[in-house]
N, C-alpha and C. Protein backbone atom coordinates (compact mmCIF):
# COMPACT_ATOMS: atom_id res chain seq x y z
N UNK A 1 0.85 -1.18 0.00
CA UNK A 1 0.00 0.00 0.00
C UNK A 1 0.90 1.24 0.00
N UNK A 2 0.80 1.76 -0.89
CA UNK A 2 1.49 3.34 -0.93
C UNK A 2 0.94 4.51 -0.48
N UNK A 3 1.69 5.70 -0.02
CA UNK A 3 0.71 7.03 0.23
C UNK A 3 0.13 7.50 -0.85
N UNK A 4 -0.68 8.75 -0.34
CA UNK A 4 -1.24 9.13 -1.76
C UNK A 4 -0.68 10.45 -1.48
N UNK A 5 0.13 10.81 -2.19
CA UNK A 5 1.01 12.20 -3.06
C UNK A 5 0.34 13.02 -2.63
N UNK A 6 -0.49 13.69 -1.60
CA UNK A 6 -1.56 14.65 -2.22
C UNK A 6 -0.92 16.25 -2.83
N UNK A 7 -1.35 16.58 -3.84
CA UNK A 7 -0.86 17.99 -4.18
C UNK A 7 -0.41 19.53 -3.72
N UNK A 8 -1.87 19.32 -3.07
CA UNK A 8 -2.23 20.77 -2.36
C UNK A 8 -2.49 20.60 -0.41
N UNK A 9 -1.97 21.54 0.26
CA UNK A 9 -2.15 21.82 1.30
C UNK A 9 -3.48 21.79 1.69
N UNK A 10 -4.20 20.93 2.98
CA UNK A 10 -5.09 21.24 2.92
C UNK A 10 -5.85 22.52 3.90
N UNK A 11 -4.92 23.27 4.37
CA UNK A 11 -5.31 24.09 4.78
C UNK A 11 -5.53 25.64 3.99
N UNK A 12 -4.31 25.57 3.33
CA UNK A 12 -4.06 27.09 2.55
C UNK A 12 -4.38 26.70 1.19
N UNK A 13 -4.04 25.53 0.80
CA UNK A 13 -4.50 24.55 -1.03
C UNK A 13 -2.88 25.70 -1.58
N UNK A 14 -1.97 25.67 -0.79
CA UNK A 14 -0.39 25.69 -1.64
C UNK A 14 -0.66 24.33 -2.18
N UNK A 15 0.66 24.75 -3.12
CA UNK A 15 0.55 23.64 -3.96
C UNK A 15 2.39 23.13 -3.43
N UNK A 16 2.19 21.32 -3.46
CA UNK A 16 3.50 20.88 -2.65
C UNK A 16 3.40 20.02 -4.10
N UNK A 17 4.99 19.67 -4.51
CA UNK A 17 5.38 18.84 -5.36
C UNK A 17 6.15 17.72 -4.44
N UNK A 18 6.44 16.42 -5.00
CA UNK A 18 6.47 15.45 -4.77
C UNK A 18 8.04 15.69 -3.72
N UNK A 19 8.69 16.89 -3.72
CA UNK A 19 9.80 16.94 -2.62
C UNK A 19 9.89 18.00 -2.18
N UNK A 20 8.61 18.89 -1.83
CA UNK A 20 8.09 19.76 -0.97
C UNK A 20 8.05 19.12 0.29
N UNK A 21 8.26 19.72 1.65
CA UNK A 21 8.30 19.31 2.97
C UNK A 21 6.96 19.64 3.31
N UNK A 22 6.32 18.49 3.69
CA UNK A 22 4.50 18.14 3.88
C UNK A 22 4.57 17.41 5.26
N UNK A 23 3.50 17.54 5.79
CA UNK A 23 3.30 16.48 6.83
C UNK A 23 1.67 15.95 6.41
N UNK A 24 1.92 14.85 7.17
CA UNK A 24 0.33 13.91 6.72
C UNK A 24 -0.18 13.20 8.29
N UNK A 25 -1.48 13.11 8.49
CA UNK A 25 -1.77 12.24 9.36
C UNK A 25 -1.83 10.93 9.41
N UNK A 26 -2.36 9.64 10.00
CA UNK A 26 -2.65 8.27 9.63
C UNK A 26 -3.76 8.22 8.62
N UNK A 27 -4.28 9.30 8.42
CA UNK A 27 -5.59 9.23 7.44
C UNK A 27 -4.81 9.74 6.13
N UNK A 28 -3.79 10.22 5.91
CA UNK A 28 -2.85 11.03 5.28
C UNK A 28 -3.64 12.38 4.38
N UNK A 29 -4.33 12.96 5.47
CA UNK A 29 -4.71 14.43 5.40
C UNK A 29 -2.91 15.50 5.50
N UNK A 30 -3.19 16.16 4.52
CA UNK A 30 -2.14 17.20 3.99
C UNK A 30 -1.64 17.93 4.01
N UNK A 31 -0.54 18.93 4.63
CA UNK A 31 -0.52 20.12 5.00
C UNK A 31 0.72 20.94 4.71
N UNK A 32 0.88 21.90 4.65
CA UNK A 32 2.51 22.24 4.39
C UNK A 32 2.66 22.72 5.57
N UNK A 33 4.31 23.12 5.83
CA UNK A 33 4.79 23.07 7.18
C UNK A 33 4.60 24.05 8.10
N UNK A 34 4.39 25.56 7.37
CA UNK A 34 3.85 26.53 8.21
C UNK A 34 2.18 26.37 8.39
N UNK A 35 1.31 25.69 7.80
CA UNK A 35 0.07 25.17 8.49
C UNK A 35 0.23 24.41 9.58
N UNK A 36 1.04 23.16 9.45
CA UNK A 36 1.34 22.14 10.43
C UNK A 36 1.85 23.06 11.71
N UNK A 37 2.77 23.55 11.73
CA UNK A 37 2.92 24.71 12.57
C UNK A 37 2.00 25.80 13.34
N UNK A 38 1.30 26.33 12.96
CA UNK A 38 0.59 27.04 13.42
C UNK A 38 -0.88 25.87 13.88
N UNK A 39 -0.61 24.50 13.19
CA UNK A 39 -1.72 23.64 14.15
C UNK A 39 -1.40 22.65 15.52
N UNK A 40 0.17 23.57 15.71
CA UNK A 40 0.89 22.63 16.59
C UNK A 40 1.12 21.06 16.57
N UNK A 41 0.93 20.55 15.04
CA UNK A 41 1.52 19.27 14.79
C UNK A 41 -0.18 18.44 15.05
N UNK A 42 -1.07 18.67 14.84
CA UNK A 42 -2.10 18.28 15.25
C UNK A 42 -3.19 18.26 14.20
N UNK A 43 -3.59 17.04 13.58
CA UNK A 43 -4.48 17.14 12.34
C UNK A 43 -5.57 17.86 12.67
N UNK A 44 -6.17 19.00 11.96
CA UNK A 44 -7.42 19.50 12.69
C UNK A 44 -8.83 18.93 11.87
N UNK A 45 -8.44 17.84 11.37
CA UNK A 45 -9.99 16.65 10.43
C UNK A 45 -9.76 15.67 11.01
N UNK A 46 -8.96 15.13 12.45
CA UNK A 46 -9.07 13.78 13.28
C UNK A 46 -8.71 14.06 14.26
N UNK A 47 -7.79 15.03 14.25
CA UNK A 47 -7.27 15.24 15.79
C UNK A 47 -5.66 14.58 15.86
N UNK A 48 -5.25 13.68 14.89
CA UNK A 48 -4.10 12.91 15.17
C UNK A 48 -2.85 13.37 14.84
N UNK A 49 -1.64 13.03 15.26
CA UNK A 49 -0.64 13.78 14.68
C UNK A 49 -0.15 13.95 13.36
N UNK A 50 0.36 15.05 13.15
CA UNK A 50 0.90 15.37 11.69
C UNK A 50 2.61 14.80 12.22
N UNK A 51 2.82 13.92 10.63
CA UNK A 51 4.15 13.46 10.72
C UNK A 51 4.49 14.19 9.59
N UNK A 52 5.96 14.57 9.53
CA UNK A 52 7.10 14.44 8.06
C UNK A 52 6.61 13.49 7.06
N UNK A 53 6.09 13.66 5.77
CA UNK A 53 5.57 13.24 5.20
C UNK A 53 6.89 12.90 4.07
N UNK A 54 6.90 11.73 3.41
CA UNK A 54 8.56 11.07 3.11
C UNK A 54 8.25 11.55 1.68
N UNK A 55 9.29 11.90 0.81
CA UNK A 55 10.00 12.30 -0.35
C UNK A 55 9.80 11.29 -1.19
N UNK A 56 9.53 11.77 -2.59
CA UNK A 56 9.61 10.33 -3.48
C UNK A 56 11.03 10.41 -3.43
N UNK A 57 11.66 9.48 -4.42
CA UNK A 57 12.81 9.64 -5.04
C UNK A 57 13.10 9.79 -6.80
C-alpha cells in the first residue's frame, strides 16, 4: 500500500510537489509546514498527529 502524493495543502491549497516538505496524518490528510505549525503538529480533520511526510525519489 502506498501514500497518496496529495498535491495541495489542505489548509491554505499551496501547492506541494512530490519533494516539498508536507506532513500527513494516519488518514494522510495534507498540510505544508507553516500550516502544520501554526496547528501545533495536530491534524485539525481527526485530531491525530501530523508526521514528516517522506520524499519520493
Amino acid at each position: 500500500m502506498t501514500l497518496e502524493m496529495r498535491k495541495k495543502c489542505e489548509s491554505c491549497t499551496s501547492l506541494l510537489n512530490d519533494h516539498s516538505i508536507a506532513y500527513i496524518c494516519t488518514y494522510e490528510c495534507t498540510f505544508c509546514k507553516p500550516c502544520t505549525e501554526a496547528m501545533k503538529q495536530i491534524c485539525r480533520n481527526c485530531g491525530g498527529e501530523l508526521v514528516r511526510r517522506p520524499r519520493k525519489q
